[in-house]
N, C-alpha and C. Protein backbone atom coordinates (compact mmCIF):
# COMPACT_ATOMS: atom_id res chain seq x y z
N UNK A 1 28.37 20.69 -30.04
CA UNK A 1 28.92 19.56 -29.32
C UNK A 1 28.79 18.34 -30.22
N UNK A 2 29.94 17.46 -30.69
CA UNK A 2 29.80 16.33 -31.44
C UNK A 2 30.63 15.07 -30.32
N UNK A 3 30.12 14.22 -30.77
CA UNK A 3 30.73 12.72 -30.42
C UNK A 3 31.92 12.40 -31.01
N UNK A 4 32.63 11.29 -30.62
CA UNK A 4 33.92 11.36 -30.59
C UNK A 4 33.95 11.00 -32.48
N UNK A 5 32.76 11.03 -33.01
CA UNK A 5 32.78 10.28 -34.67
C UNK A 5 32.58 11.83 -35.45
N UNK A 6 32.14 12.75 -34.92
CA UNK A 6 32.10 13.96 -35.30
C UNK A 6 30.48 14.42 -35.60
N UNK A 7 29.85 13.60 -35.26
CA UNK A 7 28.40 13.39 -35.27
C UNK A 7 27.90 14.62 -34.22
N UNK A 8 26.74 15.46 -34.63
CA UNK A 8 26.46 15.95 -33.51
C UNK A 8 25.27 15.65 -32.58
N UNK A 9 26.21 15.94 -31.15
CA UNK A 9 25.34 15.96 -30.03
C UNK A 9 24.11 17.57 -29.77
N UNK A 10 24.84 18.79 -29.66
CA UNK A 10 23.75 19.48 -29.45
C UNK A 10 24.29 20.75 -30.43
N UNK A 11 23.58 21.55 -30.60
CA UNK A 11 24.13 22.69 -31.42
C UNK A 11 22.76 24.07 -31.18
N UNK A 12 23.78 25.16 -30.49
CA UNK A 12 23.41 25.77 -29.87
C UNK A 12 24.18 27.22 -30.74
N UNK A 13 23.01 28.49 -31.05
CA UNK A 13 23.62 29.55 -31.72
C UNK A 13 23.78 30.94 -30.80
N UNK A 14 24.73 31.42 -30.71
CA UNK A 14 24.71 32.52 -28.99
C UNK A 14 25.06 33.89 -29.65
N UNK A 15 25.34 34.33 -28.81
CA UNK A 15 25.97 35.85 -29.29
C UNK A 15 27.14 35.92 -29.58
N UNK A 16 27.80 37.00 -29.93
CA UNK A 16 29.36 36.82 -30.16
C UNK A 16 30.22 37.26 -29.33
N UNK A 17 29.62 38.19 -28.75
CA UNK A 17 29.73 38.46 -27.31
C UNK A 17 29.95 37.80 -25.95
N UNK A 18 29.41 36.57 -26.25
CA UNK A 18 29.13 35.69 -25.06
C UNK A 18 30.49 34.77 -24.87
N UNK A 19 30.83 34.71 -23.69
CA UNK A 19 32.30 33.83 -23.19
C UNK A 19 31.98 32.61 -23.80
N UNK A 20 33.34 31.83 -24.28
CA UNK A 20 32.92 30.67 -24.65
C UNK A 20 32.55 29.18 -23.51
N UNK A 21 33.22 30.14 -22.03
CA UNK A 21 32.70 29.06 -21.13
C UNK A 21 31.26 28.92 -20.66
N UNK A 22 30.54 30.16 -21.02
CA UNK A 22 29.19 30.39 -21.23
C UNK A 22 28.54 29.48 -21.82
N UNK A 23 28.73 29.78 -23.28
CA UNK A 23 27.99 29.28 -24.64
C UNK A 23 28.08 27.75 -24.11
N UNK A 24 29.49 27.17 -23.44
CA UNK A 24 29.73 25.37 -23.37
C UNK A 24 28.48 25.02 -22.65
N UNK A 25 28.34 26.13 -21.12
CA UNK A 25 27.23 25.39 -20.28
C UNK A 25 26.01 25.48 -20.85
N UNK A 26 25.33 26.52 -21.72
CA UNK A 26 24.27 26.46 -22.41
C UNK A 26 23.92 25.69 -23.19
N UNK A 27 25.08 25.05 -23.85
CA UNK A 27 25.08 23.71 -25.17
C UNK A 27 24.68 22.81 -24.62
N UNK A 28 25.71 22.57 -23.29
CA UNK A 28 25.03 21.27 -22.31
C UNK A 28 24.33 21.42 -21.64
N UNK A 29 23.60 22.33 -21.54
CA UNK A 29 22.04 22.36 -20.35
C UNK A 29 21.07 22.24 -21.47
N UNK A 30 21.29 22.76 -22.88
CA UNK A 30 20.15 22.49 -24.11
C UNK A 30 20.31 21.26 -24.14
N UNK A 31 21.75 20.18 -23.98
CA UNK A 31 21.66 18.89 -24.41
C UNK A 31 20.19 18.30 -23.86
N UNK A 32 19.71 16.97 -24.78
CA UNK A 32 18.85 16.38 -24.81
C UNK A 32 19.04 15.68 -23.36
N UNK A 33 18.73 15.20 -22.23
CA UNK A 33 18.58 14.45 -20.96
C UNK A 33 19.07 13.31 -21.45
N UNK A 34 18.03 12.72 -22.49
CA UNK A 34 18.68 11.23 -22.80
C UNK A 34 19.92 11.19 -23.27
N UNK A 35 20.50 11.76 -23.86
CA UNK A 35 21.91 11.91 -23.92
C UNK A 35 23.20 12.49 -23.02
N UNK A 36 22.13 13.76 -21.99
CA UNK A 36 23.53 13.63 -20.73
C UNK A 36 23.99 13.23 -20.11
N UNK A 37 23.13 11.86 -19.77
CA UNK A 37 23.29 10.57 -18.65
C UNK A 37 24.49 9.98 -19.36
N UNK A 38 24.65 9.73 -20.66
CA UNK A 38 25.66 8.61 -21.24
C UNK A 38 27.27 9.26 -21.19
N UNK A 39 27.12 10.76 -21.41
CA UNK A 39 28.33 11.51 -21.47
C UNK A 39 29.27 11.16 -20.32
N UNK A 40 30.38 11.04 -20.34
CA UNK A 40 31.24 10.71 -19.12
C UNK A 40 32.87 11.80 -19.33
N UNK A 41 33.01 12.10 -20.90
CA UNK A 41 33.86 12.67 -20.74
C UNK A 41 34.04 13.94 -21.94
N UNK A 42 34.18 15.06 -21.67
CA UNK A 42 33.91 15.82 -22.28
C UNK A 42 35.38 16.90 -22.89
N UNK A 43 35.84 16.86 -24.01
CA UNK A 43 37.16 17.16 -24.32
C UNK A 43 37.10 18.45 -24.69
N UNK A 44 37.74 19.40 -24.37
CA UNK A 44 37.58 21.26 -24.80
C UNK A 44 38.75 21.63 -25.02
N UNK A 45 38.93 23.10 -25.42
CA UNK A 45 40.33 23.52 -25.94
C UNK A 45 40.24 24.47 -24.92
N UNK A 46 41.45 25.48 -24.58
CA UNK A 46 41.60 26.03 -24.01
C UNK A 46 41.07 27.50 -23.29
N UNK A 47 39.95 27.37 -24.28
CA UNK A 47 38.86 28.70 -24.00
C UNK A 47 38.15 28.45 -23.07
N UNK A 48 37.58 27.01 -22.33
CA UNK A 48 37.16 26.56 -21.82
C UNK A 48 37.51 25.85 -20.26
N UNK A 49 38.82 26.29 -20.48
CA UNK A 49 39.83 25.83 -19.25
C UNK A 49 39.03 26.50 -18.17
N UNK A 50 38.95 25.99 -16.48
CA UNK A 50 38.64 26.47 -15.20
C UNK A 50 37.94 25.80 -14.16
N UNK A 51 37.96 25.78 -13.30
CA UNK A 51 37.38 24.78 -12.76
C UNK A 51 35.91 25.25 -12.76
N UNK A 52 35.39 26.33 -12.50
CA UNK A 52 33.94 26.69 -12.24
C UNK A 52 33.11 26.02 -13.80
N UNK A 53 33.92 25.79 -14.97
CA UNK A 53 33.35 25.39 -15.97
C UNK A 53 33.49 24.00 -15.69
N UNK A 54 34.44 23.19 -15.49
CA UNK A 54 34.11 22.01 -14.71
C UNK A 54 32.96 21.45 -14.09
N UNK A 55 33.29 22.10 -12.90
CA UNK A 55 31.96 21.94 -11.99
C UNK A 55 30.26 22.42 -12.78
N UNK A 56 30.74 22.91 -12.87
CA UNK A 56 29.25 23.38 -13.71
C UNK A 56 28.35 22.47 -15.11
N UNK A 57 29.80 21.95 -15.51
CA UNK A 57 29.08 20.71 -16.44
C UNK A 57 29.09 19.21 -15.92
N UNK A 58 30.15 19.13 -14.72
CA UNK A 58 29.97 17.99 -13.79
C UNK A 58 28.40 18.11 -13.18
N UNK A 59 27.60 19.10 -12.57
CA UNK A 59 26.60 19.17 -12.53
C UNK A 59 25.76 18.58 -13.15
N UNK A 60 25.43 19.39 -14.39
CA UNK A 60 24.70 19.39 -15.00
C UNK A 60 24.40 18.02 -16.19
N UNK A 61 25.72 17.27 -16.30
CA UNK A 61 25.55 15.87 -17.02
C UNK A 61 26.32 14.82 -16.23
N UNK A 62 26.98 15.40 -15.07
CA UNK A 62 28.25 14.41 -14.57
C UNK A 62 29.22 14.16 -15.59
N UNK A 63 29.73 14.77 -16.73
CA UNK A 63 31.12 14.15 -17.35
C UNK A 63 32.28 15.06 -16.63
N UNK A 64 33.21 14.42 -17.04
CA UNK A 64 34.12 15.29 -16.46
C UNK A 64 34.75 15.97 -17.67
N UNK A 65 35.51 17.03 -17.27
CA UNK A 65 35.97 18.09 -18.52
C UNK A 65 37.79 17.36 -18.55
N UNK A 66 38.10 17.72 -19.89
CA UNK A 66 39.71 17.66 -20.00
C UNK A 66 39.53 18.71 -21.11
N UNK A 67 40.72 19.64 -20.74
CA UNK A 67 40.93 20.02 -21.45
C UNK A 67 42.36 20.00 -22.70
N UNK A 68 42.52 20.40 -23.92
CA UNK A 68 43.62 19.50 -24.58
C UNK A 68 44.23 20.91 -24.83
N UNK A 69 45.15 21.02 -24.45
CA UNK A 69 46.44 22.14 -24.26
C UNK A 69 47.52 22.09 -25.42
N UNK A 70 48.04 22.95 -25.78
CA UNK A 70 48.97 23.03 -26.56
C UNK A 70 50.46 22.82 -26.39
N UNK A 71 50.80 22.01 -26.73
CA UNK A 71 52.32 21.29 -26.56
C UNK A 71 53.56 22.34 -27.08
N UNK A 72 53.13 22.81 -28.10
CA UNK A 72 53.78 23.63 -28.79
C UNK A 72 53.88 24.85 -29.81
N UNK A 73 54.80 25.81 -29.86
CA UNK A 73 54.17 26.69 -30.48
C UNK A 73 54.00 26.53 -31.96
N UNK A 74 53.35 27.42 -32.77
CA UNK A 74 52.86 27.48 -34.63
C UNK A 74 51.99 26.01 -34.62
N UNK A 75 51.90 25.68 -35.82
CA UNK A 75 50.97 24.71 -36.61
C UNK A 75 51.34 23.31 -36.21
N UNK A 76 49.98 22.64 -34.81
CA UNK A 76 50.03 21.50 -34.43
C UNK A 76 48.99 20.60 -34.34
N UNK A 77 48.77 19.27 -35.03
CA UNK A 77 47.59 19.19 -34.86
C UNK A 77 47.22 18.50 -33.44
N UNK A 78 46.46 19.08 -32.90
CA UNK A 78 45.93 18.67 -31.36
C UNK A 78 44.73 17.12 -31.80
N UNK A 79 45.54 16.73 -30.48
CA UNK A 79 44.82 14.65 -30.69
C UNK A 79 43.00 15.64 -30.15
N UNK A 80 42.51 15.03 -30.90
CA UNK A 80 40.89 15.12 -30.34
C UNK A 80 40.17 16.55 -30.96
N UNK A 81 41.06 17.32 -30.97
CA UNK A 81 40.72 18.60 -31.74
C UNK A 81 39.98 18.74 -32.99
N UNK A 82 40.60 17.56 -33.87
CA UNK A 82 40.63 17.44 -35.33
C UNK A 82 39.52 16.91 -35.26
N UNK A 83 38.46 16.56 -34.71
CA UNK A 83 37.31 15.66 -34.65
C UNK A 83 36.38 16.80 -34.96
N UNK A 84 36.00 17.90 -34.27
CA UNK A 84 35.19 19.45 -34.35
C UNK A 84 35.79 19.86 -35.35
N UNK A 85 36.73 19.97 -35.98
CA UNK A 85 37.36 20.70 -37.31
C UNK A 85 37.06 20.10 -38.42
N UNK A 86 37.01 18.58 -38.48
CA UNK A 86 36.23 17.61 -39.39
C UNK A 86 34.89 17.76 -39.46
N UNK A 87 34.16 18.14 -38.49
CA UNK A 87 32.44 18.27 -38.27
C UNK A 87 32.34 19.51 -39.16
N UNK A 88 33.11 20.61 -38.88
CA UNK A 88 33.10 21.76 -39.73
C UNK A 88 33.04 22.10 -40.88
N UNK A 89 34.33 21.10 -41.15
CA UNK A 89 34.58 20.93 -42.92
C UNK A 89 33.54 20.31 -43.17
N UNK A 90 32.87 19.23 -43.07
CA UNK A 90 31.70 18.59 -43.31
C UNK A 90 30.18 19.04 -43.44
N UNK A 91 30.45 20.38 -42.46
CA UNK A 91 29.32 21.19 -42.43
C UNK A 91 29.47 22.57 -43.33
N UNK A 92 30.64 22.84 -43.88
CA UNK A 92 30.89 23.89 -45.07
C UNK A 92 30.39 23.02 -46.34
N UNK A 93 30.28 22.52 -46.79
CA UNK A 93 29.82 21.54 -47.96
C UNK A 93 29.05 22.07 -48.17
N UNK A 94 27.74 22.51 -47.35
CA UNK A 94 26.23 23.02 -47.84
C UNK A 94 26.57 24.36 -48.28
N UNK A 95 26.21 24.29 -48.85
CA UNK A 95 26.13 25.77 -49.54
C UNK A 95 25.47 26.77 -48.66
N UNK A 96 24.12 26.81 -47.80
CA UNK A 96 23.36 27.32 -47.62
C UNK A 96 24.43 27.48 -45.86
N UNK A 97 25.01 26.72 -45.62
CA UNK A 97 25.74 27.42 -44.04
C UNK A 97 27.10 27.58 -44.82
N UNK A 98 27.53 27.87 -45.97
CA UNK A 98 28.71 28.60 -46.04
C UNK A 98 28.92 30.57 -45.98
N UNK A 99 27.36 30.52 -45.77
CA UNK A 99 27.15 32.27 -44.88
C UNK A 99 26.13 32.54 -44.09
N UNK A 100 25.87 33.28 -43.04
CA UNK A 100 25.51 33.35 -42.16
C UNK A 100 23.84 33.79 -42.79
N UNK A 101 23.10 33.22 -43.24
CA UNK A 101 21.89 34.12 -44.22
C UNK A 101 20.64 34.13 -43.46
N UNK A 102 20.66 33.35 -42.12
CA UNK A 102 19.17 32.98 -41.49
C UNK A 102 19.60 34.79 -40.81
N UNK A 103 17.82 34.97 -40.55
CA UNK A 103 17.52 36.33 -39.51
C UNK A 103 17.83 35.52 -38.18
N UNK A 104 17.25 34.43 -38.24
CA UNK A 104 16.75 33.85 -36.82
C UNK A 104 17.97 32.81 -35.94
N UNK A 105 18.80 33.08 -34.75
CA UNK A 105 19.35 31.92 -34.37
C UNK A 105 18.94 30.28 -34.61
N UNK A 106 17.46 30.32 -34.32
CA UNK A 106 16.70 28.91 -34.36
C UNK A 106 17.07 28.74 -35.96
N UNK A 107 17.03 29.43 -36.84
CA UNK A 107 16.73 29.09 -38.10
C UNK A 107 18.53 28.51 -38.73
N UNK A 108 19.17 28.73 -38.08
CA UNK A 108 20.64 28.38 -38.38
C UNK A 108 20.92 26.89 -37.55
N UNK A 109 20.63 27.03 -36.52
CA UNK A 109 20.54 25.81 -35.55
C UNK A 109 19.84 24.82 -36.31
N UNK A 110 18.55 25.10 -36.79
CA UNK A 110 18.07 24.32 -38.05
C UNK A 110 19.17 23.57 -39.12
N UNK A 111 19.50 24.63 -40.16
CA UNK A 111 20.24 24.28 -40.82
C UNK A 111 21.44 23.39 -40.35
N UNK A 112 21.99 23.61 -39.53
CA UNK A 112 22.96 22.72 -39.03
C UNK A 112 22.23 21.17 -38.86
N UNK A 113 21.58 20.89 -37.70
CA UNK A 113 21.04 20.24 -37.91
C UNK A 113 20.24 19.29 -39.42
N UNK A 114 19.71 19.82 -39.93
CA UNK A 114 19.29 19.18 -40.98
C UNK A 114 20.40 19.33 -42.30
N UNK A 115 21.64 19.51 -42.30
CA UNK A 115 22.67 18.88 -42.59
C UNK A 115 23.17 18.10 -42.19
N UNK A 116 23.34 17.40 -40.95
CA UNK A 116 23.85 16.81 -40.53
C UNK A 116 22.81 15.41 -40.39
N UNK A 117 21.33 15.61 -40.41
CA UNK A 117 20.76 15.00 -41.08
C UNK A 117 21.14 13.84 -42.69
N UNK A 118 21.61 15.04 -43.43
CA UNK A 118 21.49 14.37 -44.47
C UNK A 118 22.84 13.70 -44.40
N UNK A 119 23.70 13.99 -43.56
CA UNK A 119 25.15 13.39 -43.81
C UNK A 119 24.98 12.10 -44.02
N UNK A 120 24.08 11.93 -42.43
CA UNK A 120 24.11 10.93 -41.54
C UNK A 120 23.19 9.53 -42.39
N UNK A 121 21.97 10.18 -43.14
CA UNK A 121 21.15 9.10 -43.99
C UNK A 121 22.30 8.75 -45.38
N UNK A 122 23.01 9.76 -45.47
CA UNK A 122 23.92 8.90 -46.76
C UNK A 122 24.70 8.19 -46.20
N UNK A 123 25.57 8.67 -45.50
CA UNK A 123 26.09 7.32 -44.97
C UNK A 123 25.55 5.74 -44.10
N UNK A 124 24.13 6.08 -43.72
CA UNK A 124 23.33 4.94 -43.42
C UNK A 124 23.18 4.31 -44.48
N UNK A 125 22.64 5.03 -45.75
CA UNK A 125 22.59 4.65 -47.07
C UNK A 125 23.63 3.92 -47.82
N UNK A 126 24.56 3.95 -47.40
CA UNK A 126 25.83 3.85 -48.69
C UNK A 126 25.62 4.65 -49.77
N UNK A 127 25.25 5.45 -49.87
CA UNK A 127 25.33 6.64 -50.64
C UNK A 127 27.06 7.50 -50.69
N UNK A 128 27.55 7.98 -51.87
CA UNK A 128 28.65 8.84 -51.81
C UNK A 128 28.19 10.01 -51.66
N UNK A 129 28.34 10.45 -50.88
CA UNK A 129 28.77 12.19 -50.33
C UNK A 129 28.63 13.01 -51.58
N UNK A 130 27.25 13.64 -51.82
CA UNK A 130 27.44 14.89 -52.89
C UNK A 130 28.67 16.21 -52.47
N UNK A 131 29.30 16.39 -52.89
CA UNK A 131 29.85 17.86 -52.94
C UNK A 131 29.88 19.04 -53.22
């Protein structure tokens, strides 16, 4: 889960198995408290469409869900989409999450995290972005 800057909010590692309307409510029930109070609106793609997933994160943080649908068919870029696809590319950079190498879920959740760490102090820094 990232903010509308591509920053992340919670990051949660599941099975592959697991529905993705699953994995959403688990991301946001791991979210931090101090941060579910502020959430008001929460943007998903279409894996996530339904109302029981609605309700279920209206619960649990009060935002409300939208989901962003596809206008059209082949190669489009979806408004709000590109924000999680930017977090991604940003998070392929490390070398060390460009393969799956931890045993441990926690230990990947790590890594994410403490990349996103370092994004975040270079750009506090004015530092340029190693590559």
């Amino acid at each position: 889960m990232v903010d509308t800057l591509g920053l992340l909010i919670s990051v949660l590692m599941i099975n592959a198995n697991c529905s993705e309307q699953k994995g959403g409510v688990f991301v946001v029930h791991k979210m931090a408290p101090a941060d579910s109070g502020s959430l008001q609106l929460i943007w998903v793609d279409q894996g996530y469409q339904g109302e029981n997933f609605a309700r279920v994160v209206g619960q649990l943080c009060g935002a409300t869900v939208e989901v962003v649908k596809r206008s059209e068919a082949g190669f489009v870029i979806l408004p709000k989409r590109w924000i999680v696809e930017r977090t991604f590319g940003w998070l392929s950079q490390n070398r060390r999450l460009s393969k799956d190498y931890e045993l441990l879920p926690e230990m990947s959740e790590a890594m994410i995290q403490g990349a996103m760490i370092r994004l975040m102090l270079q750009r506090l820094g004015g530092q340029q972005e190693v590559i």
